[in-house]
Protein backbone atom coordinates (compact mmCIF):
# COMPACT_ATOMS: atom_id res chain seq x y z
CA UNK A 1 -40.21 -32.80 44.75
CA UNK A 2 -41.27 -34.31 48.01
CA UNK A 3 -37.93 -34.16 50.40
CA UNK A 4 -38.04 -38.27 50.76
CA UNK A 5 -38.08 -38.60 47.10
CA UNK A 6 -35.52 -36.06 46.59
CA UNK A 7 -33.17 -38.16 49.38
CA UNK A 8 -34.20 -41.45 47.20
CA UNK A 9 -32.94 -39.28 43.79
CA UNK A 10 -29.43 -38.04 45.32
CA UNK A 11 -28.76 -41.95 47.06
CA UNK A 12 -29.03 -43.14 43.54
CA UNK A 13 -26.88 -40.51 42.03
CA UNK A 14 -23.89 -41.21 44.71
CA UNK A 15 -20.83 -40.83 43.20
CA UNK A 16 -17.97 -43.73 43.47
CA UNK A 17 -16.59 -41.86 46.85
CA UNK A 18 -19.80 -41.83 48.14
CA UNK A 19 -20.42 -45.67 47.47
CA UNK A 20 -17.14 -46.69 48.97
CA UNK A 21 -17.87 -44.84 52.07
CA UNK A 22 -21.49 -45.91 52.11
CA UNK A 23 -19.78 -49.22 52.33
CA UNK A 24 -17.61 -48.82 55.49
CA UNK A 25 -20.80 -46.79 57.15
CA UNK A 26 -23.55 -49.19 56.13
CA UNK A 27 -24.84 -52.12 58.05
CA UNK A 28 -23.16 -50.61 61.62
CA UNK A 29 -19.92 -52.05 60.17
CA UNK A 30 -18.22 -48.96 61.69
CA UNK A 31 -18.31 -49.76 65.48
CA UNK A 32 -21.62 -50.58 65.43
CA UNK A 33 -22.62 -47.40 64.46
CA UNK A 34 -25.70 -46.62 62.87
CA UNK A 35 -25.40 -44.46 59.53
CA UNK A 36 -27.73 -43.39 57.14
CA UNK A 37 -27.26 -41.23 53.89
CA UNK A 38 -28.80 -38.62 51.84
CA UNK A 39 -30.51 -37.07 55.51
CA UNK A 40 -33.06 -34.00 55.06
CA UNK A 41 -31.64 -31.94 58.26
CA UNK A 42 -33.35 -28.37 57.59
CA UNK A 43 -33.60 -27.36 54.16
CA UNK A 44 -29.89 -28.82 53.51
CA UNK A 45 -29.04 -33.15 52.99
CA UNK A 46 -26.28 -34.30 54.67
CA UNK A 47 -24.27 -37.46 52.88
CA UNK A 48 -24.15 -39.73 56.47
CA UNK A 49 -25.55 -39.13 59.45
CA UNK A 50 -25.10 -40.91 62.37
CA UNK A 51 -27.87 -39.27 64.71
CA UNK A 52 -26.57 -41.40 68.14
CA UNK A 53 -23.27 -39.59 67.96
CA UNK A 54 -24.74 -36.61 66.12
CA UNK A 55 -22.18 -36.78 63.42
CA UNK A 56 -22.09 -35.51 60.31
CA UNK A 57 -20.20 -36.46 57.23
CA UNK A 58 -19.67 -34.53 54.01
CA UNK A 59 -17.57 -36.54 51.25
CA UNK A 60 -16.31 -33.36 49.25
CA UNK A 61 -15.39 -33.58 45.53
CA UNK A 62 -14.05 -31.04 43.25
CA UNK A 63 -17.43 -28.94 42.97
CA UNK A 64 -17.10 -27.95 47.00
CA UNK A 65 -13.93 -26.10 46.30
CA UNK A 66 -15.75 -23.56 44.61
CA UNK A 67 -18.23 -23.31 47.06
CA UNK A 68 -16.74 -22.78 50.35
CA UNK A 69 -18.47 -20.16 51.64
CA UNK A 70 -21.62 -22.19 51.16
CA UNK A 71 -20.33 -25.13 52.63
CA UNK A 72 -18.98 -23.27 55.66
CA UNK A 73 -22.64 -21.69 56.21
CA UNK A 74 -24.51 -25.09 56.11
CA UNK A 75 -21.57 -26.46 58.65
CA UNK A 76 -22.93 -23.31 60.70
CA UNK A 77 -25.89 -24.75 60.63
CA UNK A 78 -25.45 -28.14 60.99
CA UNK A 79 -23.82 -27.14 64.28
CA UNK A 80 -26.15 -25.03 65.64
CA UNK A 81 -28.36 -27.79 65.63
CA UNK A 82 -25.65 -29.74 67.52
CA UNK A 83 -24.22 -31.66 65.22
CA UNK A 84 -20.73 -32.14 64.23
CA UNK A 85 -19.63 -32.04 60.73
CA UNK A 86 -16.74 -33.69 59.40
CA UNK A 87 -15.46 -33.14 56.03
CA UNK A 88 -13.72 -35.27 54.19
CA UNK A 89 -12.25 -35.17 50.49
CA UNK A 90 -12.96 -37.56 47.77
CA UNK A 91 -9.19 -37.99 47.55
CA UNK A 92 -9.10 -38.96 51.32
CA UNK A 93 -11.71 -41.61 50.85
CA UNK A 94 -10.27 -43.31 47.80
CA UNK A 95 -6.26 -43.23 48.71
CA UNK A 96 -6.41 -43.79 52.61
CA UNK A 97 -9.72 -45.88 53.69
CA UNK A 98 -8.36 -46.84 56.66
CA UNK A 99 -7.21 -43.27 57.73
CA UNK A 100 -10.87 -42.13 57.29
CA UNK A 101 -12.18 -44.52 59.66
CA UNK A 102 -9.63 -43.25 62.22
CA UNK A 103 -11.04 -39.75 61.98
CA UNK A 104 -14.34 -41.14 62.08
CA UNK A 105 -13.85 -42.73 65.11
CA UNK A 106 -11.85 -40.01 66.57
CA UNK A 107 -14.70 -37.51 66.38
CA UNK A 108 -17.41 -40.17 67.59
CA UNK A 109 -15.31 -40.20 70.54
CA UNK A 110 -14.00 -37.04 71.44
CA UNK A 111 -17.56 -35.24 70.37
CA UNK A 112 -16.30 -33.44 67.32
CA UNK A 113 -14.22 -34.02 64.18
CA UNK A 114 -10.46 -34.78 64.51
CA UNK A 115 -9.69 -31.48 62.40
CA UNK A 116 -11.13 -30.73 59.13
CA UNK A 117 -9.07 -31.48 55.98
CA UNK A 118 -7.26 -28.77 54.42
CA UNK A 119 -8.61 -28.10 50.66
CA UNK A 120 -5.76 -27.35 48.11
């Protein structure tokens, strides 16, 4: 599978997590910012990218706990190529919206991610 078509496949597949936070990123709603999901960066696809701020966000669900050392390896990555990654949990997303924008803006500002969530 070509790596645009396999971008279009995993946008339509986004999960309810992934839709609600599509919907505060979309459209520059987000200071103004310009977001786009389902990125080919290397041979990995990051859920939003912002490439002006060279953010990176990663909406992790329950499947990422088992795969930390995976997930820490692409961050590696990610930031070698001089992006920063942020991490968020589906439970952050869907009980504290708000709170999710505020570390979204904090690491557009300060040039990296305002800590990374702890997983359980």
């Amino acid at each position: 599978m070509h790596r645009t078509d396999r971008a279009r496949a995993l946008r339509q597949a986004d999960n309810l997590t992934e839709d609600r936070l599509w919907a505060m990123l979309r459209g520059r709603r987000l200071d103004g910012l310009k977001f786009r999901r389902q990125v080919p960066i290397v041979r990995y696809y990051a859920d939003f990218v912002c490439m002006e701020a060279r953010l990176v966000i990663e909406a992790d669900g329950p499947s990422h706990r088992q795969s930390e050392a995976y997930d820490q390896a692409r961050t590696e990555v990610l930031e070698g190529l001089g992006y920063q990654v942020l991490r968020i949990t589906n439970e952050q997303v869907l009980a504290d919206p708000s709170g999710v924008a505020l570390a979204i803006r904090a690491a557009v500002a300060t040039g990296r991610p305002a800590g990374h969530p702890h997983r359980p």
